[in-house]
N, C-alpha and C. Protein backbone atom coordinates (compact mmCIF):
# COMPACT_ATOMS: atom_id res chain seq x y z
N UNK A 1 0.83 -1.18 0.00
CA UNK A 1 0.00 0.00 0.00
C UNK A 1 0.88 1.25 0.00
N UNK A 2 0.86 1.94 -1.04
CA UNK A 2 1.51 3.57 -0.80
C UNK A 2 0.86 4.17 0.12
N UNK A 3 1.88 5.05 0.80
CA UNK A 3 1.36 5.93 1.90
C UNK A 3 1.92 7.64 1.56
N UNK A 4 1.44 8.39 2.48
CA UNK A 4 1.86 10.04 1.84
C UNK A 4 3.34 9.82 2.78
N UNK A 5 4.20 10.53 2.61
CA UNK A 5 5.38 10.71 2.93
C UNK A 5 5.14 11.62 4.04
N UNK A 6 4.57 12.71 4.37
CA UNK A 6 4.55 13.57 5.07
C UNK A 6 3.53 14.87 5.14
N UNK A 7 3.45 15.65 6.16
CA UNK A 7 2.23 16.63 5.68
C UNK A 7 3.18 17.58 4.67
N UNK A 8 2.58 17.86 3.94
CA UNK A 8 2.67 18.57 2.75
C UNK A 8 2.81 20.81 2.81
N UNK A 9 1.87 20.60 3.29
CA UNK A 9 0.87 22.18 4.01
C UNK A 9 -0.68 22.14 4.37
N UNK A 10 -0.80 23.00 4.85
CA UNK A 10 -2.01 23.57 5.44
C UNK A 10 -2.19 24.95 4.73
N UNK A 11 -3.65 24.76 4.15
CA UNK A 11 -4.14 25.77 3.80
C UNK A 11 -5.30 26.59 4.13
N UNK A 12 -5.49 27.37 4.52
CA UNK A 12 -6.84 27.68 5.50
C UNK A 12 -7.05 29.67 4.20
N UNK A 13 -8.43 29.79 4.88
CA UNK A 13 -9.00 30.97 4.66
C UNK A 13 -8.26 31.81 5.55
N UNK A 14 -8.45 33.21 5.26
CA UNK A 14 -7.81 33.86 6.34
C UNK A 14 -8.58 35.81 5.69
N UNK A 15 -8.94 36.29 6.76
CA UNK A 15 -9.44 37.86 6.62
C UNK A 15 -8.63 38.52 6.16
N UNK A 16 -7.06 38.46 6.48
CA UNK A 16 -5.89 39.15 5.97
C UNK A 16 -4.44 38.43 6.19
N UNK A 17 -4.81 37.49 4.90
CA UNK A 17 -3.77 36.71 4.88
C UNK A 17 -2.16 37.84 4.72
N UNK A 18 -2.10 38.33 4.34
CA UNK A 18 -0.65 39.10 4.24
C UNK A 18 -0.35 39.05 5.41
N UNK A 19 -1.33 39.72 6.33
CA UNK A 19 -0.81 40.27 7.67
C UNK A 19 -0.53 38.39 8.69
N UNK A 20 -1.49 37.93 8.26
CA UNK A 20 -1.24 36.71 9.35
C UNK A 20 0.22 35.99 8.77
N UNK A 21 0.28 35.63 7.46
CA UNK A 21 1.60 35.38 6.77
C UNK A 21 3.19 35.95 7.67
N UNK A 22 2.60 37.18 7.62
CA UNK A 22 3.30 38.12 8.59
C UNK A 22 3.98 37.55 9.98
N UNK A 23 2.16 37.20 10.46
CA UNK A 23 2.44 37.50 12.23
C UNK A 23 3.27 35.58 12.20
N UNK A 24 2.77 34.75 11.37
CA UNK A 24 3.49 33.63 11.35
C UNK A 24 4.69 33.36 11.25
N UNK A 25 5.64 34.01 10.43
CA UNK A 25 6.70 34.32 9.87
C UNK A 25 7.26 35.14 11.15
N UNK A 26 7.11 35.71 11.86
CA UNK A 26 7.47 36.60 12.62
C UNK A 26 7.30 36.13 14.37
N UNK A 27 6.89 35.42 14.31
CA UNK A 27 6.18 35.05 15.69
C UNK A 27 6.94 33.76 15.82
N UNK A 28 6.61 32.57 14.97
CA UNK A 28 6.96 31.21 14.73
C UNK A 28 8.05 30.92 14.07
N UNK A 29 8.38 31.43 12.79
CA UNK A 29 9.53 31.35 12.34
C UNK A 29 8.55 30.55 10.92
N UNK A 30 7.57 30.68 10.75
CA UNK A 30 7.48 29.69 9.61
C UNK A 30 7.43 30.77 8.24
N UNK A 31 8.34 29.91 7.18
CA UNK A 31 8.38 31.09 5.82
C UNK A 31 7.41 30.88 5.33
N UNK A 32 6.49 31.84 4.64
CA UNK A 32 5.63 31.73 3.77
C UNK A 32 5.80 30.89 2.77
N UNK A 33 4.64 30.57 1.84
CA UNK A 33 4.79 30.03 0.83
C UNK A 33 5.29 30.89 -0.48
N UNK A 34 6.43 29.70 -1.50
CA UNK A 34 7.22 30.54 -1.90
C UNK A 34 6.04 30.68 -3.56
N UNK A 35 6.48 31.74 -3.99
CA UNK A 35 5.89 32.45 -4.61
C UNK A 35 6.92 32.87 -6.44
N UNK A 36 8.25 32.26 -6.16
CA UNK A 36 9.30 32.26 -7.11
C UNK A 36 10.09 31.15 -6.81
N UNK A 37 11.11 30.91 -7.39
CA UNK A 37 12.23 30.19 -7.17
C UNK A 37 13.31 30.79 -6.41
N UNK A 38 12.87 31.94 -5.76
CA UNK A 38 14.59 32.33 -5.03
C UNK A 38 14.03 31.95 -3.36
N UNK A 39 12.79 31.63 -3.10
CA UNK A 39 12.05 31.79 -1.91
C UNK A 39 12.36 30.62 -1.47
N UNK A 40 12.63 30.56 -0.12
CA UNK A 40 12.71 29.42 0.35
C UNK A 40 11.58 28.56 1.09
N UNK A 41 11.02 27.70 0.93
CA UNK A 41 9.64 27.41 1.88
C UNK A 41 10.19 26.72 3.11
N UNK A 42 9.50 26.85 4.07
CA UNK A 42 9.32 26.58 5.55
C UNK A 42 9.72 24.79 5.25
N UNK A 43 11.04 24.65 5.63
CA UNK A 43 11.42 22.83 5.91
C UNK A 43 11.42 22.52 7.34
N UNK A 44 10.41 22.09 7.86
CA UNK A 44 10.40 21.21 9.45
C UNK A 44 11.39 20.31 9.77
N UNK A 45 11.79 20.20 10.78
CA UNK A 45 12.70 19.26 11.21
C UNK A 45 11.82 18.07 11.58
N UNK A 46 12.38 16.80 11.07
CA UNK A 46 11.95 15.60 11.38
C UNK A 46 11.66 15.49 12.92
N UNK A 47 9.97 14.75 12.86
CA UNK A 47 9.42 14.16 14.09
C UNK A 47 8.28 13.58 13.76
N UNK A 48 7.51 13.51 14.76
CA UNK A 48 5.97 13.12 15.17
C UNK A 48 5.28 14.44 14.97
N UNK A 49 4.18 14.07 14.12
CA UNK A 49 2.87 14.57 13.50
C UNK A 49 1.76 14.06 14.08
N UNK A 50 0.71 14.42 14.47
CA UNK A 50 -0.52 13.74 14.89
C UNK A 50 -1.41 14.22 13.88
N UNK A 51 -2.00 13.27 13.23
CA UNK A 51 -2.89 13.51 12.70
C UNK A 51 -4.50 13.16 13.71
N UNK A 52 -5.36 13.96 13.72
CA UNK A 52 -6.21 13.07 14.27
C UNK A 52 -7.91 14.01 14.37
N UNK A 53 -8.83 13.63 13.62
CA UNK A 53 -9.92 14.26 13.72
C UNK A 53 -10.38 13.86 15.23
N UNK A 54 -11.60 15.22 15.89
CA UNK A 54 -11.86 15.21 16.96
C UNK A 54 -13.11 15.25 16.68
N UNK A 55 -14.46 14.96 17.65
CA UNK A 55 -15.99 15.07 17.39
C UNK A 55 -16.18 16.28 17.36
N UNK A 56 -17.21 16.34 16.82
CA UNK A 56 -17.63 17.84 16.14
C UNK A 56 -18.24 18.39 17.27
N UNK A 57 -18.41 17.82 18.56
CA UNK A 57 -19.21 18.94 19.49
C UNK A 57 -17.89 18.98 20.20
N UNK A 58 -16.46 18.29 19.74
CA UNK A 58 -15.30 18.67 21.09
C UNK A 58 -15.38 20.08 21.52
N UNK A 59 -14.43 20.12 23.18
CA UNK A 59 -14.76 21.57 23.80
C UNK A 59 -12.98 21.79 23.74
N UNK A 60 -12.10 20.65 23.06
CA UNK A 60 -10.44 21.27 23.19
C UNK A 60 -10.42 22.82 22.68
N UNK A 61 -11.30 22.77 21.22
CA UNK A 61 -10.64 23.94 20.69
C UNK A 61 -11.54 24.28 20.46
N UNK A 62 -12.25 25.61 20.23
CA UNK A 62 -13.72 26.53 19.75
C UNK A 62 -14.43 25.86 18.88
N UNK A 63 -15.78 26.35 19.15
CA UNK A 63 -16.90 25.45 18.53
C UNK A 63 -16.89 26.19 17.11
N UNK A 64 -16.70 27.69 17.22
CA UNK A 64 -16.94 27.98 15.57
C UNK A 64 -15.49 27.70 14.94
N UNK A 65 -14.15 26.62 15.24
CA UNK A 65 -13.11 26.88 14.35
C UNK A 65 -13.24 25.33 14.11
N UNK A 66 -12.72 25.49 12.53
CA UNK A 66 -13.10 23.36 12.50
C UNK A 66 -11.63 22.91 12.45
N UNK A 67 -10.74 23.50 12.89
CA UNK A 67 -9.55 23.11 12.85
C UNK A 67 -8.71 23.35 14.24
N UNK A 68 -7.62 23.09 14.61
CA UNK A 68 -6.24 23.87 15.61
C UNK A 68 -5.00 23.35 15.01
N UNK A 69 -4.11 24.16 15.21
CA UNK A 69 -2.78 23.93 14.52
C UNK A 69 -2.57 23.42 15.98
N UNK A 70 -1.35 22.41 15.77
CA UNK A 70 -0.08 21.96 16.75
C UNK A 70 1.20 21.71 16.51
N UNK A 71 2.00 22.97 17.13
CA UNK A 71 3.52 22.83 16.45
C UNK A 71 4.29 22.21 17.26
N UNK A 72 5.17 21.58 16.85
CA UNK A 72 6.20 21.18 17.94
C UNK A 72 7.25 22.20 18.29
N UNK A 73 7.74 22.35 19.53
CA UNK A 73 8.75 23.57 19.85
C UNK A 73 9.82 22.56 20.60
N UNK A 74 11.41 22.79 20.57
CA UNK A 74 12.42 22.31 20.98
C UNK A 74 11.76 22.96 23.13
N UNK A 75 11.89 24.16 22.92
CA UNK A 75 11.96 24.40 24.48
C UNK A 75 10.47 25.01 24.44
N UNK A 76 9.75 24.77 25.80
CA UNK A 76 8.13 25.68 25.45
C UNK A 76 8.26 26.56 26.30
N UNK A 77 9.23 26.83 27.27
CA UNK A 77 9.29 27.85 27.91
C UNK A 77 10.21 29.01 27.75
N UNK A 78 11.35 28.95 26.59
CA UNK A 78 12.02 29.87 25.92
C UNK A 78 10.84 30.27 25.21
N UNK A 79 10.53 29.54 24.40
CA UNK A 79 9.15 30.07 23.13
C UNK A 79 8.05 30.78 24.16
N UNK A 80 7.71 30.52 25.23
CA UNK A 80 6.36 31.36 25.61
C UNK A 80 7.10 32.71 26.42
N UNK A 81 8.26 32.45 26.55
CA UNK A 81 8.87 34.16 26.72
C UNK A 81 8.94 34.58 25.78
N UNK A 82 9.66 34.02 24.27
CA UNK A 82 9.90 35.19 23.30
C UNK A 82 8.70 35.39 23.19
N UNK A 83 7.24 34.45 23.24
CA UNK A 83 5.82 35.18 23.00
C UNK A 83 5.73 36.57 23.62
N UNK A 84 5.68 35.99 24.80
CA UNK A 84 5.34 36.91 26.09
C UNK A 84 6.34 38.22 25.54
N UNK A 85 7.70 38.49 25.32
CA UNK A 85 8.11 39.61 24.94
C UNK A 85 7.14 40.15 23.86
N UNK A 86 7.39 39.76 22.68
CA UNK A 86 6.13 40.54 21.66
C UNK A 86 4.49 40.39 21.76
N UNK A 87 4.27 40.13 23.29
CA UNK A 87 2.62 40.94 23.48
C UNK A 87 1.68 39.41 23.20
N UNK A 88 2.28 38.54 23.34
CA UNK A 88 1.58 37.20 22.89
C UNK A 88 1.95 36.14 23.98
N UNK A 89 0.33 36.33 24.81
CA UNK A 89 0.07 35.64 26.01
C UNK A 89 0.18 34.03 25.42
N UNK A 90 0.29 33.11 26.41
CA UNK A 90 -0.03 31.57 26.24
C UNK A 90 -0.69 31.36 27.44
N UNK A 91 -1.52 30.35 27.27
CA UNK A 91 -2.53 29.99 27.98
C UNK A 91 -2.63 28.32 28.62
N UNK A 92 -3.63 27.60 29.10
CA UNK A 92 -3.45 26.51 29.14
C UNK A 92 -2.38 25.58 29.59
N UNK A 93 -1.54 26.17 29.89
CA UNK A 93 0.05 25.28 30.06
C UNK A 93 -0.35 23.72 30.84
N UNK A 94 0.11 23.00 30.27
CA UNK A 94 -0.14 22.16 30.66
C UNK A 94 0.85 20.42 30.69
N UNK A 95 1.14 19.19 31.27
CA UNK A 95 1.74 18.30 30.59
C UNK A 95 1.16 16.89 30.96
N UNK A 96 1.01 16.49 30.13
CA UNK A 96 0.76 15.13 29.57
C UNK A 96 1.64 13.68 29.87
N UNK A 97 1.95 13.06 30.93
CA UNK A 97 2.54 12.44 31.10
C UNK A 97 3.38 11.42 29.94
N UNK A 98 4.33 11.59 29.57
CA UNK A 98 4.96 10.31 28.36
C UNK A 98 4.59 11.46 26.96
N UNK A 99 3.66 12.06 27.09
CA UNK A 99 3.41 12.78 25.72
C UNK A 99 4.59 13.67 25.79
N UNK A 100 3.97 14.78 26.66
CA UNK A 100 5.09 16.07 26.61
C UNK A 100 4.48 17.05 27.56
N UNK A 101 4.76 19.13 26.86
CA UNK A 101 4.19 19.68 27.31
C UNK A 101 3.63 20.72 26.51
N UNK A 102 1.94 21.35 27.14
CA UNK A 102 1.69 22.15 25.43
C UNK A 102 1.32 23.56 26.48
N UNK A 103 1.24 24.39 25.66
CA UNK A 103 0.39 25.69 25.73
C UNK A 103 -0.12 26.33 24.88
N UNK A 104 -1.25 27.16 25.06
CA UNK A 104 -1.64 27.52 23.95
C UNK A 104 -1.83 28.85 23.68
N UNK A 105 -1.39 29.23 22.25
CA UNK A 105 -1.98 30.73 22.15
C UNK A 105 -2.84 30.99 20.64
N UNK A 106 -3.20 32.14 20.69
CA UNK A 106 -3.98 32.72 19.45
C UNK A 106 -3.52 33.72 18.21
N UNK A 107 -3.75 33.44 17.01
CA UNK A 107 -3.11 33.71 16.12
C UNK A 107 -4.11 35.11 16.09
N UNK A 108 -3.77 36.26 15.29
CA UNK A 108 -4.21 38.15 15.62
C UNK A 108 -5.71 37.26 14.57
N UNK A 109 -6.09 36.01 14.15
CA UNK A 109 -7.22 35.80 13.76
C UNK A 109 -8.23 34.75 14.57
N UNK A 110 -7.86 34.40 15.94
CA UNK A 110 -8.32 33.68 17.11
C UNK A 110 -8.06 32.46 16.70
N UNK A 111 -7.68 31.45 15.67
CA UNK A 111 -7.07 30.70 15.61
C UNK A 111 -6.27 30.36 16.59
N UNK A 112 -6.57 28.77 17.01
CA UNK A 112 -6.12 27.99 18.32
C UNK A 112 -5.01 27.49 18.14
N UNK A 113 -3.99 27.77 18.24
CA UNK A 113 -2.19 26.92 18.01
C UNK A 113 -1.96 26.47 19.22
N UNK A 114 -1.54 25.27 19.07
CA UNK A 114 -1.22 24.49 20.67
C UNK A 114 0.45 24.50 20.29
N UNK A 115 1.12 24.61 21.40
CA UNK A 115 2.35 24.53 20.93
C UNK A 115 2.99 23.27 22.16
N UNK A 116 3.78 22.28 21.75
CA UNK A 116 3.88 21.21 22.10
C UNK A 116 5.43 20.73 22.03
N UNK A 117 5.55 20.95 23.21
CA UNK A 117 7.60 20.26 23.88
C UNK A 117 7.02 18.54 23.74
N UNK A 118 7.30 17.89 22.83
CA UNK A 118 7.60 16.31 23.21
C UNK A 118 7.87 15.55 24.16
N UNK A 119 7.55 14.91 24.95
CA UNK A 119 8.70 14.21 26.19
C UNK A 119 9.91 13.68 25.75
N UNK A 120 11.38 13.82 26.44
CA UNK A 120 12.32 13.15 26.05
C UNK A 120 11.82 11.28 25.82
């Protein structure tokens, strides 16, 4: 059976994509999508991906968003200071025994990003 190699991208709607492109690129570190050949696109470092649909009445992430991003971060508490320096609270902190540890914050479009330290 062929299988996909990996996630590919995520593509979502957005009110002002420039600006969120922006706050992504700027916040997270992820490059936009490239748009020429001199651009470089956003390469992840090898790990664990979860894929996994949730029931449609779940209460993890908002009832009007049909999605949440989850990134993996090397340290989550360096990352929720550099948040915390540029004005970007995290919430939720929390850890998961054997999983890891996540927190969460909101993209300037309320979009739910969990951000997620792995367990060694």
């Amino acid at each position: 059976m062929q299988k996909v190699q990996g996630f590919g991208g995520f593509f979502f709607r957005a009110n002002d994509p420039e600006g969120l492109t922006k706050w992504y690129q700027d916040h997270l570190g992820i490059n936009p999508a490239p748009t020429n050949m001199e651009m470089a696109p956003w390469v992840t470092e090898s790990g664990v991906t979860v894929f996994s649909p949730f029931d449609a009445d779940t209460d993890y992430f908002a009832a009007d968003k049909a999605f949440m991003l989850n990134f993996r971060v090397a340290d989550l508490d360096a990352m929720i200071t550099q948040l915390k320096s540029a004005g970007i609270g995290a919430s939720d902190v929390s850890e998961m025994e054997g999983i890891g540890r996540f927190a969460r914050i909101h993209d300037p479009e309320g979009n739910a990003i969990e951000l997620w330290e792995p367990a060694s």
